[in-house]
C-alpha atoms as a PDB file:
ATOM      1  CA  UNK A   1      40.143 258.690 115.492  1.00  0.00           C
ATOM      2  CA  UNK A   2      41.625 256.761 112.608  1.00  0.00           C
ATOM      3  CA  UNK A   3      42.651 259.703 110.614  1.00  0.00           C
ATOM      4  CA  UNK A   4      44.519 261.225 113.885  1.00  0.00           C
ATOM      5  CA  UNK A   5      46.273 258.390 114.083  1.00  0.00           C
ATOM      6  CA  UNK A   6      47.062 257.999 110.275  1.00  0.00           C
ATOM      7  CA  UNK A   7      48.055 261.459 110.087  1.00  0.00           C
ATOM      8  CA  UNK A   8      50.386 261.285 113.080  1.00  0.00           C
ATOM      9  CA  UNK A   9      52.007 258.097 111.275  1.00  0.00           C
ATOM     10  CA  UNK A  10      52.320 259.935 108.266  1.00  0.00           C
ATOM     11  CA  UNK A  11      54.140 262.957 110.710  1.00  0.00           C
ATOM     12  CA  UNK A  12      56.190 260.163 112.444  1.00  0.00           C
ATOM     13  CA  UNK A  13      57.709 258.426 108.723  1.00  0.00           C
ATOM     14  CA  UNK A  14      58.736 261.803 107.487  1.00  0.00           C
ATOM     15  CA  UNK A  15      60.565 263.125 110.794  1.00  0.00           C
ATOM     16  CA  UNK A  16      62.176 259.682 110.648  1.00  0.00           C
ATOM     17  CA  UNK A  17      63.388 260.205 107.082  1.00  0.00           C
ATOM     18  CA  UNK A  18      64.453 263.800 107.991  1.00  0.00           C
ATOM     19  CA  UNK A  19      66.229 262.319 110.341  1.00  0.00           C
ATOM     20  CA  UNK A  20      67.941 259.958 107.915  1.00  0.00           C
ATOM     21  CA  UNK A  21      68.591 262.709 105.668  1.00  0.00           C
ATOM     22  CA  UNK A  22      69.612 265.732 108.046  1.00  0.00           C
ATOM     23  CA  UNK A  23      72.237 262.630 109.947  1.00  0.00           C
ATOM     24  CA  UNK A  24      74.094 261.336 106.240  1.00  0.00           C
ATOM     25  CA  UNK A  25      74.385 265.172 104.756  1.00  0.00           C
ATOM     26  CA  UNK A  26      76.626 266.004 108.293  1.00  0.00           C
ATOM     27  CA  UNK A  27      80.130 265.080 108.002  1.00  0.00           C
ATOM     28  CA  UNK A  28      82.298 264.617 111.137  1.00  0.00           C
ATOM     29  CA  UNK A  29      85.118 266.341 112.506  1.00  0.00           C
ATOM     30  CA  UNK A  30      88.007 265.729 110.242  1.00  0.00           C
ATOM     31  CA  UNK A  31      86.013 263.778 107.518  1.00  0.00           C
ATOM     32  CA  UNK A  32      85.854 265.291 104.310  1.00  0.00           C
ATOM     33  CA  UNK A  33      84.319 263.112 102.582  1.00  0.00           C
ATOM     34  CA  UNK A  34      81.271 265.276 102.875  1.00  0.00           C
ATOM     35  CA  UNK A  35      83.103 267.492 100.309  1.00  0.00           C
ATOM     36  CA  UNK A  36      82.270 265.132  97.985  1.00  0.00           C
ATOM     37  CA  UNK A  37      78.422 264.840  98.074  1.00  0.00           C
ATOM     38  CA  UNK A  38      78.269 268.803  98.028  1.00  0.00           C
ATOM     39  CA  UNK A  39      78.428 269.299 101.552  1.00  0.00           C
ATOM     40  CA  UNK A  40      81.718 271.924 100.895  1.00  0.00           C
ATOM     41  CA  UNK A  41      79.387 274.370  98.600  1.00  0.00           C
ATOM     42  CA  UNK A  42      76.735 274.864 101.750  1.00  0.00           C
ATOM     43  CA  UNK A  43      79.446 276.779 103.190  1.00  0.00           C
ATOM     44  CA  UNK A  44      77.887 279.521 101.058  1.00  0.00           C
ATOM     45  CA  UNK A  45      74.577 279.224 101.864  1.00  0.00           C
ATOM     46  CA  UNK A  46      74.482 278.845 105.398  1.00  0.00           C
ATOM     47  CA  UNK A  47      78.424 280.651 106.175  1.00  0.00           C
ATOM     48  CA  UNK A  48      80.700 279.073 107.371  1.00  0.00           C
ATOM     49  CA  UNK A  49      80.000 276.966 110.706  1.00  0.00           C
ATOM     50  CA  UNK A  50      76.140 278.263 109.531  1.00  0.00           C
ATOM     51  CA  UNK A  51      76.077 274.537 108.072  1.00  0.00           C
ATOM     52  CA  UNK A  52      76.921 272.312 111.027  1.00  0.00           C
ATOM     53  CA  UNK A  53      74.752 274.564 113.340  1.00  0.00           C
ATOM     54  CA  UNK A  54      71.406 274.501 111.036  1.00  0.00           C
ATOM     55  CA  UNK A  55      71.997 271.015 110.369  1.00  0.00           C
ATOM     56  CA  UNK A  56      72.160 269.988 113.963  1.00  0.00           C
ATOM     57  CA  UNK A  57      69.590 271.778 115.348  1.00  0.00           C
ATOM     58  CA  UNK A  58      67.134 270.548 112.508  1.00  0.00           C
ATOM     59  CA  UNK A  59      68.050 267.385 113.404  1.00  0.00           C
ATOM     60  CA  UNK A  60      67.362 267.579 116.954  1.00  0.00           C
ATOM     61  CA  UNK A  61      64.249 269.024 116.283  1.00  0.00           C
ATOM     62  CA  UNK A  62      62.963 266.415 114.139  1.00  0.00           C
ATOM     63  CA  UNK A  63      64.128 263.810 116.457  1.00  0.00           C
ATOM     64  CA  UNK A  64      61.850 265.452 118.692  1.00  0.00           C
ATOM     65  CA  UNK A  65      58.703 264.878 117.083  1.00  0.00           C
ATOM     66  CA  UNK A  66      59.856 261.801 115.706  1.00  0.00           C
ATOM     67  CA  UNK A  67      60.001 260.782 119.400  1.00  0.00           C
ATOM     68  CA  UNK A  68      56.789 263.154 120.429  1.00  0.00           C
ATOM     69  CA  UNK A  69      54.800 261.346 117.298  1.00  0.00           C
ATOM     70  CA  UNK A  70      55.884 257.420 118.328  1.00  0.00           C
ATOM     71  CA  UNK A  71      54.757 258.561 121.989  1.00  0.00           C
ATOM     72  CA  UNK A  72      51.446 259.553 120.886  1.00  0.00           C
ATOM     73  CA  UNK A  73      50.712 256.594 118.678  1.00  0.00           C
ATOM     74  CA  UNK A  74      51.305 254.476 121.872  1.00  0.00           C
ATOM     75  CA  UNK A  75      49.193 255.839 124.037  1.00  0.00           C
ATOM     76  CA  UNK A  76      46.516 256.280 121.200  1.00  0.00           C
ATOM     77  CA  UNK A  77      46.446 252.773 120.757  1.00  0.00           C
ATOM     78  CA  UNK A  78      45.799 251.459 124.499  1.00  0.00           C
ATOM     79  CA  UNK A  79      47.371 248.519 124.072  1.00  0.00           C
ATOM     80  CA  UNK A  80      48.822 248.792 127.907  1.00  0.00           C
ATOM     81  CA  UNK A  81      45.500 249.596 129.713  1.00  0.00           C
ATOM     82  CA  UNK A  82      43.764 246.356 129.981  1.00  0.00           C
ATOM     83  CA  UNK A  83      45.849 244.163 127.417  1.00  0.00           C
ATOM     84  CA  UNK A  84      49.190 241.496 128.242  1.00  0.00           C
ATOM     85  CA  UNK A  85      49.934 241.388 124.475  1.00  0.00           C
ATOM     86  CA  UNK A  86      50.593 238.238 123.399  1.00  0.00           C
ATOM     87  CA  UNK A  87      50.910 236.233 127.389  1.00  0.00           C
ATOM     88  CA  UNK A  88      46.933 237.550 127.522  1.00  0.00           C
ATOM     89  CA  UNK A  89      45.538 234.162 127.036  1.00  0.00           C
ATOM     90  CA  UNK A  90      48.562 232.330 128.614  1.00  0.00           C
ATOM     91  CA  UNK A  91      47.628 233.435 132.089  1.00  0.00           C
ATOM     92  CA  UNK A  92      44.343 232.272 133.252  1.00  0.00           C
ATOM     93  CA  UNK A  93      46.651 228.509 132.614  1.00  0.00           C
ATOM     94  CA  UNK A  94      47.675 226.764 135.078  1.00  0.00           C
ATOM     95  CA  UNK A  95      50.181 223.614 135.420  1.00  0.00           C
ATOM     96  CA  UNK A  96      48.460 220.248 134.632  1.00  0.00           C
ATOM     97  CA  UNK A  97      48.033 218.469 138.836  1.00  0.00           C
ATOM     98  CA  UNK A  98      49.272 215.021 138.849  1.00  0.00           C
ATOM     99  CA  UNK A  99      46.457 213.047 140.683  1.00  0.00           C
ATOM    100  CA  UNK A 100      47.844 211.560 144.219  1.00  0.00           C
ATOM    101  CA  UNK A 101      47.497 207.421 143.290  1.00  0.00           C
ATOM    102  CA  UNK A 102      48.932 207.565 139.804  1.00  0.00           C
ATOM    103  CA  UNK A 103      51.997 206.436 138.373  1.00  0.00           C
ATOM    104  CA  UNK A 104      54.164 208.527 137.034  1.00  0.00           C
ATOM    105  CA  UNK A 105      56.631 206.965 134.653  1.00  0.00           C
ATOM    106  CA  UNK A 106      54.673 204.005 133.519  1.00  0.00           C
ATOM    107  CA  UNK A 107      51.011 202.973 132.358  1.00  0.00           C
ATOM    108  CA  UNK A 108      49.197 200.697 134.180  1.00  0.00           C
ATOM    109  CA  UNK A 109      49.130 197.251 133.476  1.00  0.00           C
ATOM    110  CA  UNK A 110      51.811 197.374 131.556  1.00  0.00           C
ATOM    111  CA  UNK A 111      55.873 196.164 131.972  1.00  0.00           C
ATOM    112  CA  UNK A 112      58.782 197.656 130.317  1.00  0.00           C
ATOM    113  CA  UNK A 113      62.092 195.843 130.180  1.00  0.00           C
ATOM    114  CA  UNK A 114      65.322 197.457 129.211  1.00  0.00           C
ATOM    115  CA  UNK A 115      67.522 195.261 126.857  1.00  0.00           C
ATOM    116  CA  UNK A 116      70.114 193.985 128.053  1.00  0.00           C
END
């Protein structure tokens, strides 16, 4: 079970830095600044609106199993079945009772006098 798991997180950190990748080589519309980082020679490789569509749709496909993958390693862990997280051991507490006869600002045979 551990090597699914590592192997899915392995899946999951390079779809997120596909991600990363596919999202800074796209340029917007009117920004040519992409020009610069050799986005204006793809226009060769892929044709001409070849480059935004590829791009894109690579990208939305990775975010898919970058999404798929993080979905899997939550529900492989089972952390939500019987768990609370971190309020697990906070609620079997309860409130401390003040007993009925005693005081509640003061200790008993004592006095406390406010300066005057």
């Amino acid at each position: 079970m551990e090597l699914i798991k590592t192997l899915i997180w392995v899946v999951n950190l390079l779809s997120a830095v596909t991600i990363i990748v596919l999202v800074l080589m796209q340029h917007g519309k009117g920004a040519d600044m992409g020009a610069a980082f050799g986005s204006g020679a793809s226009g060769s490789l892929f044709g001409a609106s070849g480059s935004a569509n590829f791009l894109s749709r690579t990208t939305a496909v990775a975010a898919v199993v970058f999404f798929s993958t993080s979905l899997t390693l939550v529900y492989l862990s089972g952390g939500g079945k019987t768990d609370l997280g971190v309020m697990g051991g906070k609620v079997e507490q309860v409130a401390p009772q003040i007993p009925v006869g005693a005081t509640t600002g003061k200790a008993s045979g004592t006095t406390s006098k406010i300066p005057e």
